[in-house]
PDB file of N, CA and C in Angstrom:
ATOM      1  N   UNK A   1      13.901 -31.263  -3.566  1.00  0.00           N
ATOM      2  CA  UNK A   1      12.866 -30.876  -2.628  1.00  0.00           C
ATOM      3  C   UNK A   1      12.058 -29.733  -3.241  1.00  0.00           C
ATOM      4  N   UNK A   2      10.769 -30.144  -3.601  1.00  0.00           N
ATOM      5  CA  UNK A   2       9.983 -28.671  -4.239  1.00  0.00           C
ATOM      6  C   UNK A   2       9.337 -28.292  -3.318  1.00  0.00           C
ATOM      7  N   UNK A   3       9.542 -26.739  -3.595  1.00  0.00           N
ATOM      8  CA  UNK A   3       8.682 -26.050  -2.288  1.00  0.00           C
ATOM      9  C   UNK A   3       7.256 -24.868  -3.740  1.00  0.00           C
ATOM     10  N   UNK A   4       6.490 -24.584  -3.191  1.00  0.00           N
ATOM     11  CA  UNK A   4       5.710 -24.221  -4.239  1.00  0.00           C
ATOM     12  C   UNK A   4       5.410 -22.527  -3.175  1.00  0.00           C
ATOM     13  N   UNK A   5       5.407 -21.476  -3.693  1.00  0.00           N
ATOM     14  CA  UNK A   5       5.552 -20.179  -3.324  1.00  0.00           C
ATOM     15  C   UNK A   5       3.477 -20.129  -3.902  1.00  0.00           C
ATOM     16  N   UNK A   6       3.027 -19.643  -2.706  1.00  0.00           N
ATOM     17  CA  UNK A   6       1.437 -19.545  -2.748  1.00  0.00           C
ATOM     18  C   UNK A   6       0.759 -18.184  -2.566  1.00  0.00           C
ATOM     19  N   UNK A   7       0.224 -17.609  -2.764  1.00  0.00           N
ATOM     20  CA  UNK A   7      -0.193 -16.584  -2.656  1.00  0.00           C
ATOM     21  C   UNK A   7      -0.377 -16.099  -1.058  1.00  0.00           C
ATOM     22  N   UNK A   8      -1.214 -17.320  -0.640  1.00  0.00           N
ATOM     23  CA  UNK A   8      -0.866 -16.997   0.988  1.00  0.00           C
ATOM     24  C   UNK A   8       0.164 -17.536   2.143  1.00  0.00           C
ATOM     25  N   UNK A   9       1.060 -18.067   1.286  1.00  0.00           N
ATOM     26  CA  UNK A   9       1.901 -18.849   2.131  1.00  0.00           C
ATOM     27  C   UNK A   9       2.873 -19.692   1.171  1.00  0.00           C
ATOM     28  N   UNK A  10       3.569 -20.599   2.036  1.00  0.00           N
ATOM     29  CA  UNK A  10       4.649 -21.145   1.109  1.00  0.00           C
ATOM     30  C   UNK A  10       3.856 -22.884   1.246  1.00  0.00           C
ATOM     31  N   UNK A  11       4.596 -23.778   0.395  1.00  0.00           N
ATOM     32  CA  UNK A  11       3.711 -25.310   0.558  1.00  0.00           C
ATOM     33  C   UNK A  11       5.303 -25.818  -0.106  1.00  0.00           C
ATOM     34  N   UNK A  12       5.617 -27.104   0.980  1.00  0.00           N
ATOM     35  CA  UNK A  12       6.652 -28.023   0.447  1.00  0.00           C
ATOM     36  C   UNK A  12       6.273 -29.428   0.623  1.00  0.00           C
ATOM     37  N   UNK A  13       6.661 -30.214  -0.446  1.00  0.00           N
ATOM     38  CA  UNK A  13       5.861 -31.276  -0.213  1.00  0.00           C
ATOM     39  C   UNK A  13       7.723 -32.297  -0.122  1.00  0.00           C
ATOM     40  N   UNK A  14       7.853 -33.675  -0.230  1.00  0.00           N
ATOM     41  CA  UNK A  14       8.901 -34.525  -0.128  1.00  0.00           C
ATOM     42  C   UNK A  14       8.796 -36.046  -0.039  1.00  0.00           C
ATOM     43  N   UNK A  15       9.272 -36.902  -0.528  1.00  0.00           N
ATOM     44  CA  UNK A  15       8.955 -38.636  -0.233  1.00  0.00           C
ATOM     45  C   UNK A  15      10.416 -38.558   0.334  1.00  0.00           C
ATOM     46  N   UNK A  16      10.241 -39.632   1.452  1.00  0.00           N
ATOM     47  CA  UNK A  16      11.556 -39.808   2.424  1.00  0.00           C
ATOM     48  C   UNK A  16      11.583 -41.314   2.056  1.00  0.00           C
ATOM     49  N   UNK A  17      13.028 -42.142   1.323  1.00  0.00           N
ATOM     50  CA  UNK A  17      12.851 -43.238   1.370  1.00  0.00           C
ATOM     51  C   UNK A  17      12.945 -43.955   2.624  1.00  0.00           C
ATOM     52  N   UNK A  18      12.210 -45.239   2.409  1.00  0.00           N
ATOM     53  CA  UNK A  18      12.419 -46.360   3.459  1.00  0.00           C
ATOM     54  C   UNK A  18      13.842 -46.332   4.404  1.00  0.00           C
ATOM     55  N   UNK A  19      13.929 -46.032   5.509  1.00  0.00           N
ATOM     56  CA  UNK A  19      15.652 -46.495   5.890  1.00  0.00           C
ATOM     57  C   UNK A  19      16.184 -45.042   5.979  1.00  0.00           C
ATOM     58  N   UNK A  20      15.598 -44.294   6.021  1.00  0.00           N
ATOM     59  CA  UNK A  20      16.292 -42.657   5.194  1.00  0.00           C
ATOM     60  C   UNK A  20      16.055 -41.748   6.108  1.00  0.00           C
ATOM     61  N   UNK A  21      16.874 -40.686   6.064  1.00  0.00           N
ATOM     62  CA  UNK A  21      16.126 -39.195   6.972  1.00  0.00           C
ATOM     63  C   UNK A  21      16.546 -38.313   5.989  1.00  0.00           C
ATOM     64  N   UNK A  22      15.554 -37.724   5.698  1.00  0.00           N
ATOM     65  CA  UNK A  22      15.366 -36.728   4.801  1.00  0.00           C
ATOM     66  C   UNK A  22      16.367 -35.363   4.882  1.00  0.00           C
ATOM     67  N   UNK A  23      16.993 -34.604   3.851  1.00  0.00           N
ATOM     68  CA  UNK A  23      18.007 -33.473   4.250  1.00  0.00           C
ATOM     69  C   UNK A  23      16.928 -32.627   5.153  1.00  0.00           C
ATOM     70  N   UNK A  24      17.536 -31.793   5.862  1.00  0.00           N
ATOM     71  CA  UNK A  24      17.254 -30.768   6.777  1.00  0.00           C
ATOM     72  C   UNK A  24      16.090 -29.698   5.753  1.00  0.00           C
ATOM     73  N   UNK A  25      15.558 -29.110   6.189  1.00  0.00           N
ATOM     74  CA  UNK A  25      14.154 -28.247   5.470  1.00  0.00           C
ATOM     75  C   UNK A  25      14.163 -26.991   6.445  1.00  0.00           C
ATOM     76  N   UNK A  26      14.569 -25.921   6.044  1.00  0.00           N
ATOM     77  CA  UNK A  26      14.945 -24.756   6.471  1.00  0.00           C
ATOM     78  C   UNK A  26      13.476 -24.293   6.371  1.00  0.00           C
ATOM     79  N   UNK A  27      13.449 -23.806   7.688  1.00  0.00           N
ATOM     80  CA  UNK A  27      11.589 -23.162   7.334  1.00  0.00           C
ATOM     81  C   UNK A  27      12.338 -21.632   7.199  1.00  0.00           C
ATOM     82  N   UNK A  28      10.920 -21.020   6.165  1.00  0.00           N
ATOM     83  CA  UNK A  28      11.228 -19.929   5.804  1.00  0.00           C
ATOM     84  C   UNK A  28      10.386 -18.781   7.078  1.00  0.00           C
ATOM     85  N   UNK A  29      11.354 -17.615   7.029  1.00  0.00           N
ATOM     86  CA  UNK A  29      11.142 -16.835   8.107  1.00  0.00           C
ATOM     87  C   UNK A  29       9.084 -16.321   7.714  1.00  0.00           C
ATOM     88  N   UNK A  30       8.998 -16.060   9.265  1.00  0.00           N
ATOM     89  CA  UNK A  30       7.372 -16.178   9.007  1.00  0.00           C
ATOM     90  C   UNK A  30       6.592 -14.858  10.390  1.00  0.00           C
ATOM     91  N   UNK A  31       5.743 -14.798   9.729  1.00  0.00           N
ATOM     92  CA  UNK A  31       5.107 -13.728  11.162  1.00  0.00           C
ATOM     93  C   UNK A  31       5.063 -14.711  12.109  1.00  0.00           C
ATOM     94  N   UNK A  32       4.638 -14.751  13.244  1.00  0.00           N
ATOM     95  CA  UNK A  32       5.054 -15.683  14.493  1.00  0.00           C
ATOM     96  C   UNK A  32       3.812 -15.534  15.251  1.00  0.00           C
ATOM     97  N   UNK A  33       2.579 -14.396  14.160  1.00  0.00           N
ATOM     98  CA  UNK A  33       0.883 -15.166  14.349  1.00  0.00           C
ATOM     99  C   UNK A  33       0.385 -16.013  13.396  1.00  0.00           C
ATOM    100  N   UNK A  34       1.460 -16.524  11.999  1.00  0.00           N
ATOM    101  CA  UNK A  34       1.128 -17.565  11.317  1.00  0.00           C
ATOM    102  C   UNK A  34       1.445 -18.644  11.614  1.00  0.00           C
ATOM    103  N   UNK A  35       0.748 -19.332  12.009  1.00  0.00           N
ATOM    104  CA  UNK A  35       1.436 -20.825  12.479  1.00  0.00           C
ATOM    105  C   UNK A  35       1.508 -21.708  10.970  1.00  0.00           C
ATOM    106  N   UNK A  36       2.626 -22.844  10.759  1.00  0.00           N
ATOM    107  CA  UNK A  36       2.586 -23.359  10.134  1.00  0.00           C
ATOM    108  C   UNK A  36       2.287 -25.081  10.179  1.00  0.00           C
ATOM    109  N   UNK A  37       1.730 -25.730   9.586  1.00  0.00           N
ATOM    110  CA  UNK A  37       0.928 -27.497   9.583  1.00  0.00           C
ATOM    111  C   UNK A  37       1.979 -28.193   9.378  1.00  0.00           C
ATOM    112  N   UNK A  38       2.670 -29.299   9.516  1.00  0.00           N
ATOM    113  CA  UNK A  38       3.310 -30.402   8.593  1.00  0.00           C
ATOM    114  C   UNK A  38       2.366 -31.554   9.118  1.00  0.00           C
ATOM    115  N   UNK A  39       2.809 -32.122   7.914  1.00  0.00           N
ATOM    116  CA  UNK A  39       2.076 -33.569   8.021  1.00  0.00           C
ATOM    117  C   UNK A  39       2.952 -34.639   7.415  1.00  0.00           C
ATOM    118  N   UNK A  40       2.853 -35.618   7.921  1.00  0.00           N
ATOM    119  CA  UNK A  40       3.715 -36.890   7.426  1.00  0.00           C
ATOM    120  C   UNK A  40       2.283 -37.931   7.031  1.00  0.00           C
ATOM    121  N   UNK A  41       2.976 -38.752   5.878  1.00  0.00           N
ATOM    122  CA  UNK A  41       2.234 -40.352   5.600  1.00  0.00           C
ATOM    123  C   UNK A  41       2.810 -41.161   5.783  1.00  0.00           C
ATOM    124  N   UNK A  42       3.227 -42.050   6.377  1.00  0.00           N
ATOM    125  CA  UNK A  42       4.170 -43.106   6.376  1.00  0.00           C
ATOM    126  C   UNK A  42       3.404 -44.266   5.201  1.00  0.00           C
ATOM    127  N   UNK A  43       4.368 -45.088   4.612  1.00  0.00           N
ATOM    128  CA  UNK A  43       3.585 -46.061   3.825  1.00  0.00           C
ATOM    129  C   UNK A  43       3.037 -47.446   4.415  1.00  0.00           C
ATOM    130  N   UNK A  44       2.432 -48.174   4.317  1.00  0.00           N
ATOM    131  CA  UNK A  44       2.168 -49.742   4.527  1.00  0.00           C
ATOM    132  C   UNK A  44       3.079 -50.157   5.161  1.00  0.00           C
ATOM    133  N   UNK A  45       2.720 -50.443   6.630  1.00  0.00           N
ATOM    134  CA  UNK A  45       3.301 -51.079   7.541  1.00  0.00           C
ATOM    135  C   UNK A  45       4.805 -50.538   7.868  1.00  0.00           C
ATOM    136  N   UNK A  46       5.024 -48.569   7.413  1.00  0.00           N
ATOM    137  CA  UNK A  46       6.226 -48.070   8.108  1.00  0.00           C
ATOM    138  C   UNK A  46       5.750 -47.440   9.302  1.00  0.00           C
ATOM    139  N   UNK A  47       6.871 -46.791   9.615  1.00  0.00           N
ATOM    140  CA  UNK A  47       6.385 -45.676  10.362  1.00  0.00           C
ATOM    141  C   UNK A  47       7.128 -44.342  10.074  1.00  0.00           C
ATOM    142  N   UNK A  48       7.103 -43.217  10.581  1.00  0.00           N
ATOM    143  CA  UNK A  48       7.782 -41.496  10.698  1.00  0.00           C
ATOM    144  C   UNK A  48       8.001 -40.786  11.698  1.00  0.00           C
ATOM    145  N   UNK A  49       8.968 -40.246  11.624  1.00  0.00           N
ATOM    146  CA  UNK A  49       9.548 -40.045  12.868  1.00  0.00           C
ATOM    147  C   UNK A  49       9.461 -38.437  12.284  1.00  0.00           C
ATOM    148  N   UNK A  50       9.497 -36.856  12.268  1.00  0.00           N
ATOM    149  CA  UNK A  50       8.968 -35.757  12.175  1.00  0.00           C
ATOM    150  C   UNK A  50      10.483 -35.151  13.561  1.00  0.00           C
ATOM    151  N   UNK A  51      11.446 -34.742  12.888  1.00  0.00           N
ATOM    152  CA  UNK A  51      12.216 -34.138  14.150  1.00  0.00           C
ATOM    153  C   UNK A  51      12.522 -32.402  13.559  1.00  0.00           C
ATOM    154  N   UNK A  52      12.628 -31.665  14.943  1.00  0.00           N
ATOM    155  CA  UNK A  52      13.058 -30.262  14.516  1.00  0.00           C
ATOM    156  C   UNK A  52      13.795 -29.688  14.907  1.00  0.00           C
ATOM    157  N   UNK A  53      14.535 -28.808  14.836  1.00  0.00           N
ATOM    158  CA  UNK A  53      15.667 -28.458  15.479  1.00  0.00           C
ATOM    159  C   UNK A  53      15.338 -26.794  16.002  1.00  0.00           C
ATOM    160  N   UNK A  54      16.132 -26.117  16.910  1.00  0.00           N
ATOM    161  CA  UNK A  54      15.888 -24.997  17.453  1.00  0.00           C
ATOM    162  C   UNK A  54      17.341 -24.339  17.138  1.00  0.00           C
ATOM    163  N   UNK A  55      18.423 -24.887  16.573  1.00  0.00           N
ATOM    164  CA  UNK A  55      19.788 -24.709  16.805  1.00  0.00           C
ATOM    165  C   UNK A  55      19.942 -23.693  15.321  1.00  0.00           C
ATOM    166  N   UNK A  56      20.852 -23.069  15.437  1.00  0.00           N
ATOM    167  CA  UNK A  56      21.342 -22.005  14.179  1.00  0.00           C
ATOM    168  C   UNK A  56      21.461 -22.708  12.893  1.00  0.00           C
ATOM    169  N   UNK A  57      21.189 -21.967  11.856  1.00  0.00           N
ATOM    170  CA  UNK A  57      21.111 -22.629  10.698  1.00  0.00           C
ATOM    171  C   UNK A  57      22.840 -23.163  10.170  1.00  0.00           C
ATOM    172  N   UNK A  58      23.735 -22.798  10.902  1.00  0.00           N
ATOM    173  CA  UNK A  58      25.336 -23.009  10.861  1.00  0.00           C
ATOM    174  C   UNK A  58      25.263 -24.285  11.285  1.00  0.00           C
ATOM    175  N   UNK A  59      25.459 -24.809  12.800  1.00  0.00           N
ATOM    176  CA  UNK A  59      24.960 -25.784  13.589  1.00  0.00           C
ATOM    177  C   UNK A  59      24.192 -26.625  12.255  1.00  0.00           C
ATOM    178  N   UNK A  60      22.716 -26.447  12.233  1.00  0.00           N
ATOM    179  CA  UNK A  60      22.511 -27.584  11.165  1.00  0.00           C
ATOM    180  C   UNK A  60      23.389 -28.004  10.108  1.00  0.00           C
ATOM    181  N   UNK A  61      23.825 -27.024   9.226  1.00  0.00           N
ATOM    182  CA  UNK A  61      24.922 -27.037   7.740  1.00  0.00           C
ATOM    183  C   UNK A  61      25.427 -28.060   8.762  1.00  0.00           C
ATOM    184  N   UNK A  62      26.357 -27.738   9.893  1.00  0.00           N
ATOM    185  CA  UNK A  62      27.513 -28.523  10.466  1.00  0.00           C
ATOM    186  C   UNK A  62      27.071 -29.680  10.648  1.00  0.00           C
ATOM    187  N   UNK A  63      26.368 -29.855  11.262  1.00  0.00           N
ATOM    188  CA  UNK A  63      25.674 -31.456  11.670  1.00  0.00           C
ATOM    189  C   UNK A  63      25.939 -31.558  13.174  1.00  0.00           C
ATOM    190  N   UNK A  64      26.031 -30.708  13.485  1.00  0.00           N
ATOM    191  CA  UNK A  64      25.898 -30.311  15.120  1.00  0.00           C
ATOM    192  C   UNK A  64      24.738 -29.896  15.913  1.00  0.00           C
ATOM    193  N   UNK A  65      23.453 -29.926  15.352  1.00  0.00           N
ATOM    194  CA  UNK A  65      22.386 -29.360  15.914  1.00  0.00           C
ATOM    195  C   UNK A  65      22.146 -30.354  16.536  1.00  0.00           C
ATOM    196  N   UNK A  66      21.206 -30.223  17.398  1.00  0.00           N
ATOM    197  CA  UNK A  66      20.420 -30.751  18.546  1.00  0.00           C
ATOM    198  C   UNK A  66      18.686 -30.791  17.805  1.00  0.00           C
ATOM    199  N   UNK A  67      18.237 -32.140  17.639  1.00  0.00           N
ATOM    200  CA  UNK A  67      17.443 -32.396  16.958  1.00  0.00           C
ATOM    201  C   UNK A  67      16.249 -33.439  18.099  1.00  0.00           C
ATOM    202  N   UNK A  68      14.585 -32.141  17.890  1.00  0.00           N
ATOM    203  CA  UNK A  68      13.773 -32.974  18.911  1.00  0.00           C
ATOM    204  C   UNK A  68      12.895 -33.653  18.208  1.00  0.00           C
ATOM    205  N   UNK A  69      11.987 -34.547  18.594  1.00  0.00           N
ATOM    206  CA  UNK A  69      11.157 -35.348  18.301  1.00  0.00           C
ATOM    207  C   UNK A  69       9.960 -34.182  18.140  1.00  0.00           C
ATOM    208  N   UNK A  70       8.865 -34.608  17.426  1.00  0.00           N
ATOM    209  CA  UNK A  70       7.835 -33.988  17.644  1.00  0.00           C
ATOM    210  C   UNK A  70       6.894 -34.679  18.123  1.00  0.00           C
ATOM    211  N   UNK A  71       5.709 -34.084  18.743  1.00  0.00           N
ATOM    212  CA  UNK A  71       5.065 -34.829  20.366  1.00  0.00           C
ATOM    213  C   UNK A  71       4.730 -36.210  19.954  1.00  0.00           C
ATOM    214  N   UNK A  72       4.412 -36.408  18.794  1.00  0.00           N
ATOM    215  CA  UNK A  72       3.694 -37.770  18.769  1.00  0.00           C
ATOM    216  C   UNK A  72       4.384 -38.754  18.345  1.00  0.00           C
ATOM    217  N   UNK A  73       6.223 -38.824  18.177  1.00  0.00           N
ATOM    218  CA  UNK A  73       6.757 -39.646  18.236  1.00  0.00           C
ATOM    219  C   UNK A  73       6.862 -40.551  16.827  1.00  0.00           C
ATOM    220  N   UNK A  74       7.249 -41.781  16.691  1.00  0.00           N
ATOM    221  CA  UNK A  74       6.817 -42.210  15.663  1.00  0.00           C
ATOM    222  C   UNK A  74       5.487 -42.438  15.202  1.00  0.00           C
ATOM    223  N   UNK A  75       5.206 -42.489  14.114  1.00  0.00           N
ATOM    224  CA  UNK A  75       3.864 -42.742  13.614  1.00  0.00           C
ATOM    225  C   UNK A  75       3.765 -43.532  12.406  1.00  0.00           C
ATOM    226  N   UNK A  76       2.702 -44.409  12.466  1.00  0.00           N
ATOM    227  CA  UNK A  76       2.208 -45.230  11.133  1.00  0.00           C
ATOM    228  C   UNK A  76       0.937 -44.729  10.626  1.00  0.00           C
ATOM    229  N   UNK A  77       0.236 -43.696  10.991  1.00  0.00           N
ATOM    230  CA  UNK A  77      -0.929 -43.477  10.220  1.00  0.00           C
ATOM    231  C   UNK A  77      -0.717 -42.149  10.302  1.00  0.00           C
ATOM    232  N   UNK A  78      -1.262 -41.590   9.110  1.00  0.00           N
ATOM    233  CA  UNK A  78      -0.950 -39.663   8.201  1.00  0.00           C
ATOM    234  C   UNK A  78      -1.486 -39.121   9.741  1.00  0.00           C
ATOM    235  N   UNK A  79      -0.603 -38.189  10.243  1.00  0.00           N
ATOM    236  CA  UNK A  79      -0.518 -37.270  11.452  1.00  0.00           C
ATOM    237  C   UNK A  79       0.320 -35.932  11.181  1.00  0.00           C
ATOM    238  N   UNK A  80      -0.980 -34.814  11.259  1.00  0.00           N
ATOM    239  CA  UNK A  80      -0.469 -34.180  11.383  1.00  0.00           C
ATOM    240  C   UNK A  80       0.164 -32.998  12.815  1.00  0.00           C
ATOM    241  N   UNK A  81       0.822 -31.659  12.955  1.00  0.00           N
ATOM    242  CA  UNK A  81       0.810 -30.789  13.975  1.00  0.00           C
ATOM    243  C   UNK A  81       0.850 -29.830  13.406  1.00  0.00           C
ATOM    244  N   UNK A  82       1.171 -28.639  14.293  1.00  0.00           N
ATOM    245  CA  UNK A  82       1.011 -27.242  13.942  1.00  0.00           C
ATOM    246  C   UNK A  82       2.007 -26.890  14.361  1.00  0.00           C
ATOM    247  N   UNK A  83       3.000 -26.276  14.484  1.00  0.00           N
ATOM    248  CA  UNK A  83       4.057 -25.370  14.926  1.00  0.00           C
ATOM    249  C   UNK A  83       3.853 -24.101  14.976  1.00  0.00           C
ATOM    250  N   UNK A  84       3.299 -23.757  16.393  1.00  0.00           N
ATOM    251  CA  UNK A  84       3.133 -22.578  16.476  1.00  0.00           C
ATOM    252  C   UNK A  84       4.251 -20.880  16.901  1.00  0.00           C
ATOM    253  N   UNK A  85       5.574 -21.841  16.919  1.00  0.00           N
ATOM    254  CA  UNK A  85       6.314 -21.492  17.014  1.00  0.00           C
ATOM    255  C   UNK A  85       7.487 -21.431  15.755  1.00  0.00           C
ATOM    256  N   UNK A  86       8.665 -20.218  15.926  1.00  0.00           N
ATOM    257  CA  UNK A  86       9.662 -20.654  14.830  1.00  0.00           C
ATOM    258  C   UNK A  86      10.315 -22.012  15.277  1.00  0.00           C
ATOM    259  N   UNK A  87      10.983 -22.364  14.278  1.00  0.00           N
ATOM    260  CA  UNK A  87      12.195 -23.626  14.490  1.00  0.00           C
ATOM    261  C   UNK A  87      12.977 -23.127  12.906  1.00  0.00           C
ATOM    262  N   UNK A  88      13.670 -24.001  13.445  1.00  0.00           N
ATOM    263  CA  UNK A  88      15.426 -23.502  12.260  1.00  0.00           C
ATOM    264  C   UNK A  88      14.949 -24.846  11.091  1.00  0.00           C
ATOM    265  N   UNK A  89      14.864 -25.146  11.595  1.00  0.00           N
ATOM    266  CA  UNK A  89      14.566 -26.835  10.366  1.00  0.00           C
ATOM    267  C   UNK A  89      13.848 -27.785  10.975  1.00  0.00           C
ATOM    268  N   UNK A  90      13.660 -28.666  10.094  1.00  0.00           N
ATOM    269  CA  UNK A  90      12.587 -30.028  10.345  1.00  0.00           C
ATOM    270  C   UNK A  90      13.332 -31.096   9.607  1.00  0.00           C
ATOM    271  N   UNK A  91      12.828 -32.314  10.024  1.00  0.00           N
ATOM    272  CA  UNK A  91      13.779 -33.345   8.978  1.00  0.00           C
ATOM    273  C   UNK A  91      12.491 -34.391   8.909  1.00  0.00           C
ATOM    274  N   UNK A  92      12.766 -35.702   8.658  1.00  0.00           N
ATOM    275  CA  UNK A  92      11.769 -36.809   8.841  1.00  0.00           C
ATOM    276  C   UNK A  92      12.351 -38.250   8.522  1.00  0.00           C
ATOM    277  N   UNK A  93      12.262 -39.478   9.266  1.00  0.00           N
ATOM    278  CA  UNK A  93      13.133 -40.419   9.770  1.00  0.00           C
ATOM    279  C   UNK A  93      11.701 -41.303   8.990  1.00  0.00           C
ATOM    280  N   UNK A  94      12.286 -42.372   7.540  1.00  0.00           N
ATOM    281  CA  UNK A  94      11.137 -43.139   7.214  1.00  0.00           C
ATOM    282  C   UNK A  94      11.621 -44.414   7.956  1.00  0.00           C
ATOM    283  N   UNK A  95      11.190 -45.411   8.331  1.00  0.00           N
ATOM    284  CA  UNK A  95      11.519 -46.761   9.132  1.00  0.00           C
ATOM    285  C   UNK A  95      11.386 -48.137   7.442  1.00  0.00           C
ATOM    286  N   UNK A  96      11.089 -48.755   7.541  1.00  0.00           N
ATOM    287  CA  UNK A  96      10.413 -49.742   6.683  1.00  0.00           C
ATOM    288  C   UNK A  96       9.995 -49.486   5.309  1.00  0.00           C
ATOM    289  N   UNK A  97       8.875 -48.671   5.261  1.00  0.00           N
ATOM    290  CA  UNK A  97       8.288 -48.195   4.343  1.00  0.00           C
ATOM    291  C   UNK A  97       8.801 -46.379   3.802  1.00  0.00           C
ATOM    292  N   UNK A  98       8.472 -45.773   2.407  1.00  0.00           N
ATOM    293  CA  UNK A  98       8.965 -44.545   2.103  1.00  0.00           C
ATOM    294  C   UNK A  98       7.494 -43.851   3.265  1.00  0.00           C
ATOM    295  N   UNK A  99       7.706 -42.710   3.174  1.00  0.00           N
ATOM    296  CA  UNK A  99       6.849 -41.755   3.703  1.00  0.00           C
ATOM    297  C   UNK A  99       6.632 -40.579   3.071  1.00  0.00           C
ATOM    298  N   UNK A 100       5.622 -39.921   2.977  1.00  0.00           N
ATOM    299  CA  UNK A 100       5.676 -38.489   2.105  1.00  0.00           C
ATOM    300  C   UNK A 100       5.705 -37.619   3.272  1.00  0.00           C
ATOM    301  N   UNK A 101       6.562 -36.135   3.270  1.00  0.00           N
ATOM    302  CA  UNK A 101       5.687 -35.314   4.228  1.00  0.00           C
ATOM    303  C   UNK A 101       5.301 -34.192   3.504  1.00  0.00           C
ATOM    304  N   UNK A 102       4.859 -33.380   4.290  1.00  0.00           N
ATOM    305  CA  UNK A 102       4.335 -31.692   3.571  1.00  0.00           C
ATOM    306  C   UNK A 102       4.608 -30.140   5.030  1.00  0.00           C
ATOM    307  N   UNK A 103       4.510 -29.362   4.388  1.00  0.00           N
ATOM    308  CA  UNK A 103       4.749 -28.675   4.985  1.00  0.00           C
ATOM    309  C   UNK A 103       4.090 -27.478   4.252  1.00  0.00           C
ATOM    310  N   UNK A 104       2.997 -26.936   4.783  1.00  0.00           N
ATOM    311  CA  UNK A 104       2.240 -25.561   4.546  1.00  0.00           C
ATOM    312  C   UNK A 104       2.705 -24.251   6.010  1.00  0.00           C
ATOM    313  N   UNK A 105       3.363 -23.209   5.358  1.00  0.00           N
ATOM    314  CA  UNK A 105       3.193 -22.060   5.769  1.00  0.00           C
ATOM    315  C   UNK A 105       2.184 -20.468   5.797  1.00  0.00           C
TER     316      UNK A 105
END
């Protein structure tokens, strides 16, 4: 998973295979007036599923977190949101096709 350290922020990019949910993506601690973007692509005729968790970064390691959808559910065409809030991690669920996502802080 490369994450790229930016002058104004952090940028992680990822391909999730077909069938796959991507390891957990620890967002890095942040002022909480920076909001941060992700965006998913799903490929040709998949879709992406974008889930996040609110639960302790222990809980995730464990595989005990409580993991939500993000508002728009699955998707087949590049969608992005904003998180204007913290969260402990993010993951991403590819269906059919691989999917790329990203993540700018």
């Amino acid at each position: 998973m490369p994450s790229t350290p930016r002058r104004d922020g952090w940028q992680w990019t990822d391909t999730v295979l077909a069938g796959a949910t991507s390891n957990p993506l620890y967002m890095p601690e942040r002022d909480h007036h920076k909001p941060a973007t992700v965006g998913v692509s799903p490929g040709a005729g998949g879709t992406a599923l974008v889930e996040y968790s609110l639960s302790s970064v222990a809980e995730v390691k464990a595989g005990t977190a409580k993991w939500r959808a993000w508002p728009y559910g699955d998707v087949s065409i590049d969608t992005d949101d904003v998180l204007d809030a913290p969260v402990t991690a993010l993951r991403v669920t590819a269906t059919t096709a691989d999917a790329e996502w990203e993540v700018l802080v």
